[in-house]
C-alpha atoms as a PDB file:
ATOM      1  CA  UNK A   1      31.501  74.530-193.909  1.00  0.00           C
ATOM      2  CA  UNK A   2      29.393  74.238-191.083  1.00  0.00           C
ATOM      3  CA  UNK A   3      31.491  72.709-188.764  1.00  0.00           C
ATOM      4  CA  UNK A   4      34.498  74.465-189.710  1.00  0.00           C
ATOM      5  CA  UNK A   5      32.818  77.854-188.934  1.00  0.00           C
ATOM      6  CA  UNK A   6      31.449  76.035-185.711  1.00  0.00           C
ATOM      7  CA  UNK A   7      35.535  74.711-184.810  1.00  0.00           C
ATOM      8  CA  UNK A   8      36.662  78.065-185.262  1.00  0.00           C
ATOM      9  CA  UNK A   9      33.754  80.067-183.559  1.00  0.00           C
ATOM     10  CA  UNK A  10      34.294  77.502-180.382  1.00  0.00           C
ATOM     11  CA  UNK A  11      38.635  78.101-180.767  1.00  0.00           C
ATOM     12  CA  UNK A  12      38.125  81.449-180.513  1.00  0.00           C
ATOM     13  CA  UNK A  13      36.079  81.415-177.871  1.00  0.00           C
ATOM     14  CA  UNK A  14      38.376  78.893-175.570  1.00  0.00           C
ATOM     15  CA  UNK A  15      40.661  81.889-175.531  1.00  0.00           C
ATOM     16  CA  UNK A  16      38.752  84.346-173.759  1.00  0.00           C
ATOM     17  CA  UNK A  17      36.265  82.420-171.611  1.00  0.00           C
ATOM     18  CA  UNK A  18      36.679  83.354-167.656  1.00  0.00           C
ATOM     19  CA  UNK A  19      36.288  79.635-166.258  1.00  0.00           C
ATOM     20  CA  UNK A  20      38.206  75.857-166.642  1.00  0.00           C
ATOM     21  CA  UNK A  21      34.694  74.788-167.370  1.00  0.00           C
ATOM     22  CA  UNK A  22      33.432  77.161-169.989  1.00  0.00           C
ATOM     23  CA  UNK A  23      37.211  76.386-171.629  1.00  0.00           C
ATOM     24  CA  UNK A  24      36.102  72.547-171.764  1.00  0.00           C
ATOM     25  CA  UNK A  25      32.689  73.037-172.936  1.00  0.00           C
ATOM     26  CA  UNK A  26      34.308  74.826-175.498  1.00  0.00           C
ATOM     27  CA  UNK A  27      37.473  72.630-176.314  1.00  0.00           C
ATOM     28  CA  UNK A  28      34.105  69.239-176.588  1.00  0.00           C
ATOM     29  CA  UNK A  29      32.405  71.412-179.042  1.00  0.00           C
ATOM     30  CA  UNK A  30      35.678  72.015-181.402  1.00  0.00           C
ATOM     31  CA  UNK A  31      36.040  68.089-180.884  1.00  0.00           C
ATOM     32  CA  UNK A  32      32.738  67.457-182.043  1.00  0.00           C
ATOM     33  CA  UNK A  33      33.237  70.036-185.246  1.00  0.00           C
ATOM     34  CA  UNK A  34      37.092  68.546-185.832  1.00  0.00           C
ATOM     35  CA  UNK A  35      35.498  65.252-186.230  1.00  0.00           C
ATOM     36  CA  UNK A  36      32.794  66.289-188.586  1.00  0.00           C
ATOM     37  CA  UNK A  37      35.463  68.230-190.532  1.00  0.00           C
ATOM     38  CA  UNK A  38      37.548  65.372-190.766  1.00  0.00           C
ATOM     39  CA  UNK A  39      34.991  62.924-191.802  1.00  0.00           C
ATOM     40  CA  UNK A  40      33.432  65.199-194.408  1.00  0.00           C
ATOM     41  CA  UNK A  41      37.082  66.669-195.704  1.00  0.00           C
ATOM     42  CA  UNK A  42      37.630  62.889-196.494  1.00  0.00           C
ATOM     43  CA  UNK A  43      34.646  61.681-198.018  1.00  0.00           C
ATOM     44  CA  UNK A  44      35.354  64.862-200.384  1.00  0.00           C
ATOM     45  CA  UNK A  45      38.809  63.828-201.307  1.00  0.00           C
ATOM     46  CA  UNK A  46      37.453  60.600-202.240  1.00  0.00           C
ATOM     47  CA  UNK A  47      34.402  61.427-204.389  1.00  0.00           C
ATOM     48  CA  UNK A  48      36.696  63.500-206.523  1.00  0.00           C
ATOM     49  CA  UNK A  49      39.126  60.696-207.183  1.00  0.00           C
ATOM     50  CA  UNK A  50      39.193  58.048-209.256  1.00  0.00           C
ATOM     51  CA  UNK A  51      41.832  55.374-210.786  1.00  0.00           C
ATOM     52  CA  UNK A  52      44.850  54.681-209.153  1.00  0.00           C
ATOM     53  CA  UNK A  53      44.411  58.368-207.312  1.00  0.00           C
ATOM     54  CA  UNK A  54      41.781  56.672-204.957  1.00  0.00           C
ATOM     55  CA  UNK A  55      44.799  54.509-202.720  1.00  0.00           C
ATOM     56  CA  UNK A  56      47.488  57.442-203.040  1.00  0.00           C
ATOM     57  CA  UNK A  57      45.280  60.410-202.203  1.00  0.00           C
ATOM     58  CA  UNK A  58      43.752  59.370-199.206  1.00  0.00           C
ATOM     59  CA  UNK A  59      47.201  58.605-197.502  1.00  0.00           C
ATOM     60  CA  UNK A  60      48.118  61.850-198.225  1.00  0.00           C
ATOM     61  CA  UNK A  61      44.824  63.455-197.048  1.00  0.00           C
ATOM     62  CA  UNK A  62      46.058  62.321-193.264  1.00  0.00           C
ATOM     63  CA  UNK A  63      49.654  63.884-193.784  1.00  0.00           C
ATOM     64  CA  UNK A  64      48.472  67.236-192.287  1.00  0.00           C
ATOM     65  CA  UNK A  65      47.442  65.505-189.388  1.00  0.00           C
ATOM     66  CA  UNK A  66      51.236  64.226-188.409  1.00  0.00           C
ATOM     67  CA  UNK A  67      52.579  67.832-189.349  1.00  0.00           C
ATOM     68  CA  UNK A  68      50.083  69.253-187.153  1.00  0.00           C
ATOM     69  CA  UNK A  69      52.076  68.508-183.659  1.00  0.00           C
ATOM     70  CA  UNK A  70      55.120  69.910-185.218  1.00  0.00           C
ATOM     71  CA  UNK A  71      53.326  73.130-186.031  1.00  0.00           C
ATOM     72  CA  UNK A  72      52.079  73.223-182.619  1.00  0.00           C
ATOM     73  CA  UNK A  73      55.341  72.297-180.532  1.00  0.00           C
ATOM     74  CA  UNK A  74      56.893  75.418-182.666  1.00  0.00           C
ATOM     75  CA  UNK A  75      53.998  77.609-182.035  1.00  0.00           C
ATOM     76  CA  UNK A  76      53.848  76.489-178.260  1.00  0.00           C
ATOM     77  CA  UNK A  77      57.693  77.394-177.974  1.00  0.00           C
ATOM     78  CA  UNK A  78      57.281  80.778-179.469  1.00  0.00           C
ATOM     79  CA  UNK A  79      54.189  81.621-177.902  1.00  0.00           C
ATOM     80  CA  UNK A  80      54.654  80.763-173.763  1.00  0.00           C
ATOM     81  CA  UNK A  81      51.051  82.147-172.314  1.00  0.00           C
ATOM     82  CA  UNK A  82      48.570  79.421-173.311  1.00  0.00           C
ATOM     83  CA  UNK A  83      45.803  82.318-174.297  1.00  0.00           C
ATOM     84  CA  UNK A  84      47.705  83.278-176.985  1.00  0.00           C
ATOM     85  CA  UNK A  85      48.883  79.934-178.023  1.00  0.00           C
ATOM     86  CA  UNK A  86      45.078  79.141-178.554  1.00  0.00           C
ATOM     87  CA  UNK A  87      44.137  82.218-180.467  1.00  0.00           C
ATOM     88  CA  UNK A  88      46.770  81.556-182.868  1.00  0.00           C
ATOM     89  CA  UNK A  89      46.389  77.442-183.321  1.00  0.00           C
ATOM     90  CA  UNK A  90      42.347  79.072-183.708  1.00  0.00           C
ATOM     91  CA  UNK A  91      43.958  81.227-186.480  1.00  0.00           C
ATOM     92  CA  UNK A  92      45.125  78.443-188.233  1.00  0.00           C
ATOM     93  CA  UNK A  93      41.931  76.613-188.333  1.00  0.00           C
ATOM     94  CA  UNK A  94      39.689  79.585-188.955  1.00  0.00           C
ATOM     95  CA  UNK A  95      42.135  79.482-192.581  1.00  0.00           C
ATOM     96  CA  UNK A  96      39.856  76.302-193.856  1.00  0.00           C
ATOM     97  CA  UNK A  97      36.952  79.026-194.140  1.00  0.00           C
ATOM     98  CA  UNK A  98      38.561  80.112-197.211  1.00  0.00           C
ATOM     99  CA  UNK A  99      37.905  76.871-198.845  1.00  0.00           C
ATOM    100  CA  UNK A 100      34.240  77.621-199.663  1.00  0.00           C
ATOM    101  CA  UNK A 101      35.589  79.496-202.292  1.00  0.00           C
ATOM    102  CA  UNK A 102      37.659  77.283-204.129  1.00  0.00           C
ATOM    103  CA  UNK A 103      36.032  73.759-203.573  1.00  0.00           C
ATOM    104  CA  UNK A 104      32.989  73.099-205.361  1.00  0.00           C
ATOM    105  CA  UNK A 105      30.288  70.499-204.797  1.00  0.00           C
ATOM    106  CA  UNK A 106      30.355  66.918-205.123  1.00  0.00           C
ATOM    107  CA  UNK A 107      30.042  66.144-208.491  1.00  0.00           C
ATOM    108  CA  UNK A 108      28.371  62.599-207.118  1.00  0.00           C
ATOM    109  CA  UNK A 109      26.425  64.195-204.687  1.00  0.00           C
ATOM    110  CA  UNK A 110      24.973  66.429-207.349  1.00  0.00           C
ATOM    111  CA  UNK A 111      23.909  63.973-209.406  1.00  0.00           C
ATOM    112  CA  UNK A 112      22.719  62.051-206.404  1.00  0.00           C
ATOM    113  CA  UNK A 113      20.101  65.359-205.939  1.00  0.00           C
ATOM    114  CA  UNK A 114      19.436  65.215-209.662  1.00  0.00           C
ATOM    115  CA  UNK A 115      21.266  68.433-210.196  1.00  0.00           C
ATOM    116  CA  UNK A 116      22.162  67.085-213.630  1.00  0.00           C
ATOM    117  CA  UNK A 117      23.419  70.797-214.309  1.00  0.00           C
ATOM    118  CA  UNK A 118      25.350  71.677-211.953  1.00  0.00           C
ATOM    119  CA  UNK A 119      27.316  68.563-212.430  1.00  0.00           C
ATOM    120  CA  UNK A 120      28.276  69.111-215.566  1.00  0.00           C
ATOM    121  CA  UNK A 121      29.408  72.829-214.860  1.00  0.00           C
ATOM    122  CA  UNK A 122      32.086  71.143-212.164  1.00  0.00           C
ATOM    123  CA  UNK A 123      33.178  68.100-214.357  1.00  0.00           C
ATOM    124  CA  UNK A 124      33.888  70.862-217.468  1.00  0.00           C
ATOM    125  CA  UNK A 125      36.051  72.787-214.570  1.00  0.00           C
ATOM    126  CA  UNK A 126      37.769  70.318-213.485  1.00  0.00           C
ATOM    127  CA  UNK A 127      38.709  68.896-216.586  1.00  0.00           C
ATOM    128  CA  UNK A 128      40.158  72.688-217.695  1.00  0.00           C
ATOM    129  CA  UNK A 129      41.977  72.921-214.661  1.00  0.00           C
ATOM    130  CA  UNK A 130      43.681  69.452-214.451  1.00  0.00           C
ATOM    131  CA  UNK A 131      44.017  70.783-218.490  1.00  0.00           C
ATOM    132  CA  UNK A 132      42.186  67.151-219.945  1.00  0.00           C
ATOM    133  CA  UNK A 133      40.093  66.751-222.860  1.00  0.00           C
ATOM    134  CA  UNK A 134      36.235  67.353-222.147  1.00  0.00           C
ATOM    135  CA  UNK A 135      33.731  65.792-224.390  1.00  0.00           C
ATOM    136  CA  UNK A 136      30.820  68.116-223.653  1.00  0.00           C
ATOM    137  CA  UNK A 137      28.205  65.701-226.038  1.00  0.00           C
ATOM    138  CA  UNK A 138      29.335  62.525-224.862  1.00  0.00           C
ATOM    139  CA  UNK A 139      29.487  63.979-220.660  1.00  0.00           C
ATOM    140  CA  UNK A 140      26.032  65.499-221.274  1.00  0.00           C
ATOM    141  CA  UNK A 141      24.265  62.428-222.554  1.00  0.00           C
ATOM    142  CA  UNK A 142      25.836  60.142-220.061  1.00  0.00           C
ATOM    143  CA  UNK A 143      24.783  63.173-217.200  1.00  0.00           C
ATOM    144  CA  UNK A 144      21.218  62.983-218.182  1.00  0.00           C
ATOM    145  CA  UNK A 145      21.276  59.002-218.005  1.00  0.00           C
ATOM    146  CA  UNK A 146      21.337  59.505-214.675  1.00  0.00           C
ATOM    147  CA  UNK A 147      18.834  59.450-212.305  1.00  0.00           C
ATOM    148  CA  UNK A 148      18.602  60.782-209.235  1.00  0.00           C
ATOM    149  CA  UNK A 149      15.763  60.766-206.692  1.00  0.00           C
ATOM    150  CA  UNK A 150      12.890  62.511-207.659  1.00  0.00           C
ATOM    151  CA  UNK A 151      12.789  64.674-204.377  1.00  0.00           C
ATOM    152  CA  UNK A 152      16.034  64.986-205.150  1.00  0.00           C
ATOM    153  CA  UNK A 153      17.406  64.255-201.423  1.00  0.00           C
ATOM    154  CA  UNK A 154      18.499  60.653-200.980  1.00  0.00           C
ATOM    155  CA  UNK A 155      18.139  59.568-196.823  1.00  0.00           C
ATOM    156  CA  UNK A 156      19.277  57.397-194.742  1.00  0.00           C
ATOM    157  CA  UNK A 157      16.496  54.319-195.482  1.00  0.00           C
ATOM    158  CA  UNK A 158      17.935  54.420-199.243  1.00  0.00           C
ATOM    159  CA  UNK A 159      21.094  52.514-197.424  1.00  0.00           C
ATOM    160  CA  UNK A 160      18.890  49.829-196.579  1.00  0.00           C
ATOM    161  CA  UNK A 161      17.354  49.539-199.899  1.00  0.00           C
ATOM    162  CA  UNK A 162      20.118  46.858-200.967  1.00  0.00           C
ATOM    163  CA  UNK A 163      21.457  44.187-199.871  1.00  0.00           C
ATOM    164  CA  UNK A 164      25.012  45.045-200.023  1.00  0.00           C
ATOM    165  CA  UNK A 165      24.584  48.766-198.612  1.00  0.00           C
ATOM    166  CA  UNK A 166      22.616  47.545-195.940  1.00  0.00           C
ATOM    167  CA  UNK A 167      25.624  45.006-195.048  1.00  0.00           C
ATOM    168  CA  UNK A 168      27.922  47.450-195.419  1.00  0.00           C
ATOM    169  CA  UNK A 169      25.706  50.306-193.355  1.00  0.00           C
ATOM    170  CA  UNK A 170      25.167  47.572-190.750  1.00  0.00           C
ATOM    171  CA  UNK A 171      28.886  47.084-190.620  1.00  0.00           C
ATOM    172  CA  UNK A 172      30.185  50.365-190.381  1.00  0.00           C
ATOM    173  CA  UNK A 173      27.623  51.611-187.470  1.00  0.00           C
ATOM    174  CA  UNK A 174      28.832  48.662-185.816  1.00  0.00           C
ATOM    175  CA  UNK A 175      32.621  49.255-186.470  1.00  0.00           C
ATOM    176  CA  UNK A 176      31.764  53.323-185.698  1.00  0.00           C
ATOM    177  CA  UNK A 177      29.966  52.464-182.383  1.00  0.00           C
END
């Protein structure tokens, strides 16, 4: 939420500043938020997943990204003076704001905290929303199985703690780099 207040503060802000300069400081800082956004808004759509959901889902994630120059070729048409163009493509963005109200926290990352609780409250919605049977007994003992750091804040060195996620963290900081 962070970075999508930050993309949307910095948007805004490209449209009134006085100088090319101040315009490109700007327009690096809504890169740096977009990618944050994007990575996080992904790693969400997967955590919620599961099945056959976790192939299909993520290719449809990236669909607003190849609708997103149509939008804008339509909006540029309509909308000639560049100042204006920006406020309203800023608009558009400032719109993921409203999401902190309707997605809730990662039922993973919850239990990675140890917030046993709070897990259980957003399995028990989700399972009334997508209308599925939830076994509240069965959820709750398998919930309090779990254990999750006893600070309750996993970090970065728990990636190394493994052989395989240290492979894999080595791998992807290389790949990322």
């Amino acid at each position: 939420m962070v970075t999508i207040v930050i993309q949307a503060l910095m948007s805004y802000a490209a449209s009134f500043v006085p100088s090319y300069w101040m315009f490109l400081v700007c327009k690096f800082i809504v890169a740096l938020a977009s990618g944050g956004v994007g990575i996080i808004a992904f790693v969400l759509v997967i955590e919620v997943v599961g099945g056959k959901w976790r192939t299909i889902i993520p290719v449809i994630y990236q669909l607003p990204f190849g609708l997103g120059n149509p939008v804008m070729t339509v909006l540029a048409y309509w909308l000639r003076e560049w100042r204006k163009l920006q406020i309203a493509l800023s608009t558009l963005s400032a719109l993921f704001i409203l999401y902190w109200f309707w997605i809730s926290e990662s039922p993973r990352w919850l239990l990675a905290t140890g917030n046993t609780e709070e897990a259980y409250d957003v399995l028990e919605k989700a399972a009334r929303i997508n209308g599925r049977p939830f076994n509240k007994s069965k959820v709750k003992t398998m919930l309090d199985n779990v254990k999750g750091r006893p600070d309750g804040v996993p970090g970065f060195i728990d990636f190394l703690k493994l052989k395989n996620m240290r492979m894999r963290t080595m791998i992807l900081s290389i790949l990322w780099y």
